[in-house]
N, C-alpha and C. Protein backbone atom coordinates (compact mmCIF):
# COMPACT_ATOMS: atom_id res chain seq x y z
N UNK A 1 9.49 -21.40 -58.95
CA UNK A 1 9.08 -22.48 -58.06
C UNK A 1 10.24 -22.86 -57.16
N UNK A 2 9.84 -23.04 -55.97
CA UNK A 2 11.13 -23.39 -54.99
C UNK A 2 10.86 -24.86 -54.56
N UNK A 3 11.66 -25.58 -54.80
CA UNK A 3 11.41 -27.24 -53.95
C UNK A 3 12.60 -27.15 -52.93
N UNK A 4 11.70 -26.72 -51.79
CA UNK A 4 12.89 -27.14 -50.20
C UNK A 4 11.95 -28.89 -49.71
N UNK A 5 12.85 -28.76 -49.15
CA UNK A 5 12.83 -30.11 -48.90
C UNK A 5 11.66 -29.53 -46.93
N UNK A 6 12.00 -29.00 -46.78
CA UNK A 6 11.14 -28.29 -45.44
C UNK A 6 10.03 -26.78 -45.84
N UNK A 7 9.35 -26.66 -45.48
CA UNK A 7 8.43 -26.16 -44.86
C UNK A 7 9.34 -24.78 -44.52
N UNK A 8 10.00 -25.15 -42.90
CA UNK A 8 10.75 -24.39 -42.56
C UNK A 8 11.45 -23.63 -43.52
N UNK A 9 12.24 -23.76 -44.54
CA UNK A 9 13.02 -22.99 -45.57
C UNK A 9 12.48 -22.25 -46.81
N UNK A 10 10.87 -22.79 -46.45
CA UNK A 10 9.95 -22.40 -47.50
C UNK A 10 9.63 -21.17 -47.16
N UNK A 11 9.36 -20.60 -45.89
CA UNK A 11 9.50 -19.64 -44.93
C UNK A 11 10.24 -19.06 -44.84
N UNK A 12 11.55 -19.35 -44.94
CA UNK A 12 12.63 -18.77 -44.85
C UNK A 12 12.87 -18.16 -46.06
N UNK A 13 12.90 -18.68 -47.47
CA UNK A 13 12.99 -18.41 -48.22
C UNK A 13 11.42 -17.16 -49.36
N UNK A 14 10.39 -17.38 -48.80
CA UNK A 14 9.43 -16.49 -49.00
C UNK A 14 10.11 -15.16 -47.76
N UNK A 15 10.43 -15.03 -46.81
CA UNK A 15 10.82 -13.94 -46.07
C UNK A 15 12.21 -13.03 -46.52
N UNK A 16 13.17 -13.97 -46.93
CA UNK A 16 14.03 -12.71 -47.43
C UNK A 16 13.55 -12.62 -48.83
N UNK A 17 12.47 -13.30 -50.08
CA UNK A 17 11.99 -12.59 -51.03
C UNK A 17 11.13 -10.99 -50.73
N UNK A 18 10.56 -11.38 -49.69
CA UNK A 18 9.50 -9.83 -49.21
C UNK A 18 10.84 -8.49 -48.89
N UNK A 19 11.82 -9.42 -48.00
CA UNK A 19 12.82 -8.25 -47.92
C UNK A 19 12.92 -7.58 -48.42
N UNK A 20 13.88 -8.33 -49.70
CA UNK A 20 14.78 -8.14 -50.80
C UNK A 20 13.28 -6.60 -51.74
N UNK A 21 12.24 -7.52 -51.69
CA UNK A 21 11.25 -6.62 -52.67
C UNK A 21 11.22 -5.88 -51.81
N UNK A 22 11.06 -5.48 -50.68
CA UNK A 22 10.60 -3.94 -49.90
C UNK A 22 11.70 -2.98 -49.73
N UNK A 23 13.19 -3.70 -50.03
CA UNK A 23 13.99 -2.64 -50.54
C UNK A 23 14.03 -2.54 -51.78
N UNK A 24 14.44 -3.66 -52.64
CA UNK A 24 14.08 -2.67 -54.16
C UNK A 24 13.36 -1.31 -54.43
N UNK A 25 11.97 -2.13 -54.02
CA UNK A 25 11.02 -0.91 -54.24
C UNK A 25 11.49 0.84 -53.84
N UNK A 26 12.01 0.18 -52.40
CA UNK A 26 12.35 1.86 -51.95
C UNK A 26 14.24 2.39 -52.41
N UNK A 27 14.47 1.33 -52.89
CA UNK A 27 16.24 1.81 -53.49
C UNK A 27 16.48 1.86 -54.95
N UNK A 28 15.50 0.85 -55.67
CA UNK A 28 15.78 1.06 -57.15
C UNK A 28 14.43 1.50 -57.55
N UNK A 29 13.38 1.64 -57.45
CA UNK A 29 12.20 1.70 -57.80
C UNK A 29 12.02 0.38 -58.22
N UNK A 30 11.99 -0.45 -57.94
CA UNK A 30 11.58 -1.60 -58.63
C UNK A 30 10.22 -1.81 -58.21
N UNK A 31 8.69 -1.73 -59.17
CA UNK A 31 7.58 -2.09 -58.88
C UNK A 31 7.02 -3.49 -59.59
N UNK A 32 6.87 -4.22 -58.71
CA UNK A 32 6.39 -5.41 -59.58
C UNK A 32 7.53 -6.76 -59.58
N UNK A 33 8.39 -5.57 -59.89
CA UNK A 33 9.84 -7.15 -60.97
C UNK A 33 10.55 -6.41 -60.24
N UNK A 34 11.45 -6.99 -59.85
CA UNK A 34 13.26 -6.83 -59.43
C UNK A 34 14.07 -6.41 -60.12
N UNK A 35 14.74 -5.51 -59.55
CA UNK A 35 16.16 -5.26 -60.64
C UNK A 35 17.01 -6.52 -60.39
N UNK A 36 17.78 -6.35 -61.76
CA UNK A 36 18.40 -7.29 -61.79
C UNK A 36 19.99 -7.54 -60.55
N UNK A 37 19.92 -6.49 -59.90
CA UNK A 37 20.95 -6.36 -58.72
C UNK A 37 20.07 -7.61 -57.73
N UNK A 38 18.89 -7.28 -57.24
CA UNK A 38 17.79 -7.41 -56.34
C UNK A 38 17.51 -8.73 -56.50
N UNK A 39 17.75 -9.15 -58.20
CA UNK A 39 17.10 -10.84 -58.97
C UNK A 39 18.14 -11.11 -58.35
N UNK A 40 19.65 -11.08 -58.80
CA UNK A 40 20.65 -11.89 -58.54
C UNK A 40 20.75 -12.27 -56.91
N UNK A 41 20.54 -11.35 -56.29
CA UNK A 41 20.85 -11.54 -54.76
C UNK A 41 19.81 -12.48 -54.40
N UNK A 42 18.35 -12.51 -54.82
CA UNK A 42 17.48 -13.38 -54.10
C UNK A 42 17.77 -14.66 -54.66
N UNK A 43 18.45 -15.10 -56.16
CA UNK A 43 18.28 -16.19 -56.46
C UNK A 43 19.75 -16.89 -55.72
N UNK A 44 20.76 -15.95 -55.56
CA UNK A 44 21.51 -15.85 -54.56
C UNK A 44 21.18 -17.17 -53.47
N UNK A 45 20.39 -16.44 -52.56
CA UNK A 45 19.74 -16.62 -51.47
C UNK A 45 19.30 -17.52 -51.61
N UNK A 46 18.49 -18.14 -52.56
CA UNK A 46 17.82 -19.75 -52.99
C UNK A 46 18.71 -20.82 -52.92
N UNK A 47 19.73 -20.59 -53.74
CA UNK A 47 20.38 -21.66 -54.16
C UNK A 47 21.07 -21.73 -52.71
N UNK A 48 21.96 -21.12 -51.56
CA UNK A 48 22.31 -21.26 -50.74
C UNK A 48 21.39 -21.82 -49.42
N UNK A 49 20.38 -21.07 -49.59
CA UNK A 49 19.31 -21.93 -48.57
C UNK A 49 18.90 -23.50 -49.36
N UNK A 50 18.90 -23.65 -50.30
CA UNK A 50 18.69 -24.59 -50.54
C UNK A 50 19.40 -25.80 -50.54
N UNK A 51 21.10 -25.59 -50.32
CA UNK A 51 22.35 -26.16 -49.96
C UNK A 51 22.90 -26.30 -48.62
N UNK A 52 21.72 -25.49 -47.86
CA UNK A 52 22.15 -25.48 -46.35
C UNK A 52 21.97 -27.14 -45.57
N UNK A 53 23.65 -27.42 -45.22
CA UNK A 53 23.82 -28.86 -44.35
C UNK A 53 22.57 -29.12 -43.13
N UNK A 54 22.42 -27.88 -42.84
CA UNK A 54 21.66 -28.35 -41.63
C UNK A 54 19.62 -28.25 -41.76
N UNK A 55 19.56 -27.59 -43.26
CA UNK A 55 18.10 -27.67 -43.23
C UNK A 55 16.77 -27.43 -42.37
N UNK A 56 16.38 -28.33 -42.11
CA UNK A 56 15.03 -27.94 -41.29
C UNK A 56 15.69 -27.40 -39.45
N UNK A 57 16.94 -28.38 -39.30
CA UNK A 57 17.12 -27.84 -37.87
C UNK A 57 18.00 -26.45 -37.58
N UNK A 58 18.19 -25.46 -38.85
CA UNK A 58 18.77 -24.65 -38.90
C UNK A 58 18.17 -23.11 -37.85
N UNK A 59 19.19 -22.64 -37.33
CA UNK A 59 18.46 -21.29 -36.87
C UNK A 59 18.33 -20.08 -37.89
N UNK A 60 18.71 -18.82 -37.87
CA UNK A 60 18.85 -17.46 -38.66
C UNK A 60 20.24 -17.92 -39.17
N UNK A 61 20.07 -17.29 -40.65
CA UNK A 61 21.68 -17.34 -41.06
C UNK A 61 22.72 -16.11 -40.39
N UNK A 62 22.44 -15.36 -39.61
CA UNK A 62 23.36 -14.76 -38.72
C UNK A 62 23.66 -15.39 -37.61
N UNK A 63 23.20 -16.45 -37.29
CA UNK A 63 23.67 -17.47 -35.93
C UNK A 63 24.00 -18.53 -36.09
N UNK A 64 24.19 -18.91 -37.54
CA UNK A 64 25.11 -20.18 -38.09
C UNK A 64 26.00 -20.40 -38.08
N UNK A 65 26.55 -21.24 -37.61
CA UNK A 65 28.40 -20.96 -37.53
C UNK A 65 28.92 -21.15 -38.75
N UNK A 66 28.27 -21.36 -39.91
CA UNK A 66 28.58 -21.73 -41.46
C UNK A 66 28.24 -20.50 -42.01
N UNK A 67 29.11 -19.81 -42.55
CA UNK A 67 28.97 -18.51 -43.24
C UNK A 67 28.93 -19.01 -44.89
N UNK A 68 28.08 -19.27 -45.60
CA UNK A 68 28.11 -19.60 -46.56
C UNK A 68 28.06 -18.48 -47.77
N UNK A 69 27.49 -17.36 -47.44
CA UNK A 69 27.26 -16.51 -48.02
C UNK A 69 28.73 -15.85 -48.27
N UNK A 70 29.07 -15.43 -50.22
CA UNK A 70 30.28 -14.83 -50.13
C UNK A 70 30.68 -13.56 -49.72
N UNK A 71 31.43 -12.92 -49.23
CA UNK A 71 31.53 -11.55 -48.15
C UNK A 71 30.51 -10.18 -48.92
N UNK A 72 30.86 -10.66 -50.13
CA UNK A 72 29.60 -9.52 -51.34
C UNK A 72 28.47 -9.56 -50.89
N UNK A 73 27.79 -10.51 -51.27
CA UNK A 73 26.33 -11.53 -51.17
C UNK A 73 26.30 -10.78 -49.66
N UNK A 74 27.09 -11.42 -48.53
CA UNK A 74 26.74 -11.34 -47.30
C UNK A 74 26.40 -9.98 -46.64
N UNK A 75 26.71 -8.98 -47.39
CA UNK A 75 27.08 -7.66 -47.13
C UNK A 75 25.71 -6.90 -47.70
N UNK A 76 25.57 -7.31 -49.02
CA UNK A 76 23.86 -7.03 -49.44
C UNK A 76 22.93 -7.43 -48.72
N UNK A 77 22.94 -8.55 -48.65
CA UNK A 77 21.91 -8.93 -47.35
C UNK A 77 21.84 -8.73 -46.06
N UNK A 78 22.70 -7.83 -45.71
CA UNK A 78 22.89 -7.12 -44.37
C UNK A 78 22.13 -5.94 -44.71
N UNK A 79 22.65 -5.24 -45.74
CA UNK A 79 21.76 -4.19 -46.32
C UNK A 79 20.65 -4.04 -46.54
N UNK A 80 19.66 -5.12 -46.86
CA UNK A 80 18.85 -5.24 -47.52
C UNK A 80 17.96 -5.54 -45.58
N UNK A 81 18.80 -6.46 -45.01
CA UNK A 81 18.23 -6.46 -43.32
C UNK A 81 17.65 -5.36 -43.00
N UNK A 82 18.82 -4.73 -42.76
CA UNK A 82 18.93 -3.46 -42.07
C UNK A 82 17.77 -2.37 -42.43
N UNK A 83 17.50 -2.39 -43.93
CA UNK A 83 16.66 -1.63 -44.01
C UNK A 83 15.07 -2.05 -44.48
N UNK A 84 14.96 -3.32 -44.35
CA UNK A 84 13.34 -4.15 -44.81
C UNK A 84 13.30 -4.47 -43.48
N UNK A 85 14.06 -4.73 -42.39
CA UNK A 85 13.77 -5.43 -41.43
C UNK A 85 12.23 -5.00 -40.21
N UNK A 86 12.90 -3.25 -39.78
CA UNK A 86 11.95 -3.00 -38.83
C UNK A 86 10.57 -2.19 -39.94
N UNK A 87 10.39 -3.21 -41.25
CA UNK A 87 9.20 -2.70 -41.81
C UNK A 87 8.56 -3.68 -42.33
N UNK A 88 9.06 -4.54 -41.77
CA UNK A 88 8.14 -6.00 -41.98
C UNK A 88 7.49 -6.80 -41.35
N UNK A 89 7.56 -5.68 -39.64
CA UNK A 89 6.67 -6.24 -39.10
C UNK A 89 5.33 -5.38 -39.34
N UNK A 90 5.29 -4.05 -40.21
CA UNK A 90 4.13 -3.64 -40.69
C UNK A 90 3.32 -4.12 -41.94
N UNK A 91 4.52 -4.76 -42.75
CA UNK A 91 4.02 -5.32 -44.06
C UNK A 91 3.89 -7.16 -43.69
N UNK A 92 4.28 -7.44 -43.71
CA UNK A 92 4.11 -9.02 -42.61
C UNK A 92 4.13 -9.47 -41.51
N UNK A 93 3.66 -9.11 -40.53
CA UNK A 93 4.15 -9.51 -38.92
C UNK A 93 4.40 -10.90 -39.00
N UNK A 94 3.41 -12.22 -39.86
CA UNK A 94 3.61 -13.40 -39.17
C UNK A 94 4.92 -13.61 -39.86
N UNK A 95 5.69 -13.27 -40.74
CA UNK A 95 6.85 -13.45 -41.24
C UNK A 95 8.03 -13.26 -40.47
N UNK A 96 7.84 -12.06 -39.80
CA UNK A 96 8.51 -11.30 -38.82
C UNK A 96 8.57 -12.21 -37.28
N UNK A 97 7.41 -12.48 -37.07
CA UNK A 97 7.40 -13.13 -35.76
C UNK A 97 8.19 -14.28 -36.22
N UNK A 98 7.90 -15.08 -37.12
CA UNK A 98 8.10 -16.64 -37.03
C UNK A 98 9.72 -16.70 -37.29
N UNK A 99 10.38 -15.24 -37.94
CA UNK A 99 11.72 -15.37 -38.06
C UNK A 99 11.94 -14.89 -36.76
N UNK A 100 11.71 -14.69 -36.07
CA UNK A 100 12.11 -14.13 -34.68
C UNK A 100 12.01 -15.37 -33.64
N UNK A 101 11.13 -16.06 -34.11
CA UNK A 101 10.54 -17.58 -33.51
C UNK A 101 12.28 -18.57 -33.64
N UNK A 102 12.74 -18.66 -34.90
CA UNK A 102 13.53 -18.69 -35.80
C UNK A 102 14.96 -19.00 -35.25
N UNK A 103 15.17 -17.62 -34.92
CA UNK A 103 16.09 -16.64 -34.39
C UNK A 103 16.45 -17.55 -33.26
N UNK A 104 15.53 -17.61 -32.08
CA UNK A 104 15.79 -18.42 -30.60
C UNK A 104 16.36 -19.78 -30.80
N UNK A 105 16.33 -20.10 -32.10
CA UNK A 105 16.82 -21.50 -32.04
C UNK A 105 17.98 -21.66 -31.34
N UNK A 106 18.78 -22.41 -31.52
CA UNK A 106 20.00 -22.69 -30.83
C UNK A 106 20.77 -23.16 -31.83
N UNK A 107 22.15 -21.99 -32.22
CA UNK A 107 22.64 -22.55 -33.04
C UNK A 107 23.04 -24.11 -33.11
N UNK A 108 23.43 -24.42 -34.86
CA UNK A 108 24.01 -26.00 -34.56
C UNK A 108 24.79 -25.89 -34.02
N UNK A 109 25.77 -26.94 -33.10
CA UNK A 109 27.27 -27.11 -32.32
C UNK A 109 27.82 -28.37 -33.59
N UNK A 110 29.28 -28.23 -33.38
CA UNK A 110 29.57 -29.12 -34.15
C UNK A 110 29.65 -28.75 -35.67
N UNK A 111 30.47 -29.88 -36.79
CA UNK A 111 30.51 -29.99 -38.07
C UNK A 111 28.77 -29.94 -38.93
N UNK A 112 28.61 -29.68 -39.81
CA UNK A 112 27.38 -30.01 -40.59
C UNK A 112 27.24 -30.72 -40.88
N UNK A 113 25.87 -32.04 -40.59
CA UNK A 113 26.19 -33.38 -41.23
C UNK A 113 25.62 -32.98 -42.80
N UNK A 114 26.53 -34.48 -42.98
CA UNK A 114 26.74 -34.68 -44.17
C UNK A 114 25.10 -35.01 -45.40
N UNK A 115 24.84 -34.39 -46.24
CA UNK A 115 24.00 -34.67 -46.79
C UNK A 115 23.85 -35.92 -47.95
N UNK A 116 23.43 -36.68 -48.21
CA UNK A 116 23.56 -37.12 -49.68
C UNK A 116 22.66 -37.43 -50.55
């Protein structure tokens, strides 16, 4: 169960799960369940989207000026881009579009406000 506080991250966060699974599938065989490489990185991905300062007004995490992700983490999920990316607009387009929707935002300028 994911509790984001947005909509927006709910999205965000269902889209790099489809990723993450459409490479498993084609790098570890993973059918069904995740390897546990594949678990760690998406829950990864949760807990950091879920810590993100800027939340609902956030763009793509490649146009954030907050690199939160550690250079490991960040590097799998480049991987995992690179190769789920131009196949998700066959396996999900509205996922695809709406991160592309996403994408145009404008990064934040400035510090991250403060949450509490």
């Amino acid at each position: 169960m994911n509790d984001f506080a947005h909509g927006r991250l709910e999205r965000e966060f269902k889209t790099i799960r489809c990723m993450i699974r459409l490479y498993c599938r084609a790098h570890h065989g993973g059918h069904g369940e995740f390897c546990a490489s594949c678990a760690d990185l998406l829950e990864y991905a949760r807990v950091r989207l879920g810590r993100c300062p800027y939340q609902e007004g956030k763009t793509t995490c490649a146009k954030c000026p907050i690199h939160c992700y550690k250079p490991v983490m960040r590097e799998q999920t480049r991987a995992v881009m690179r190769y789920a990316g131009p196949r998700m607009l066959f396996r999900h387009p509205w996922l695809t579009v709406m991160h592309y929707v996403d994408g145009l935002r404008r990064a934040p300028l400035g510090r991250a406000p403060r949450r509490e």
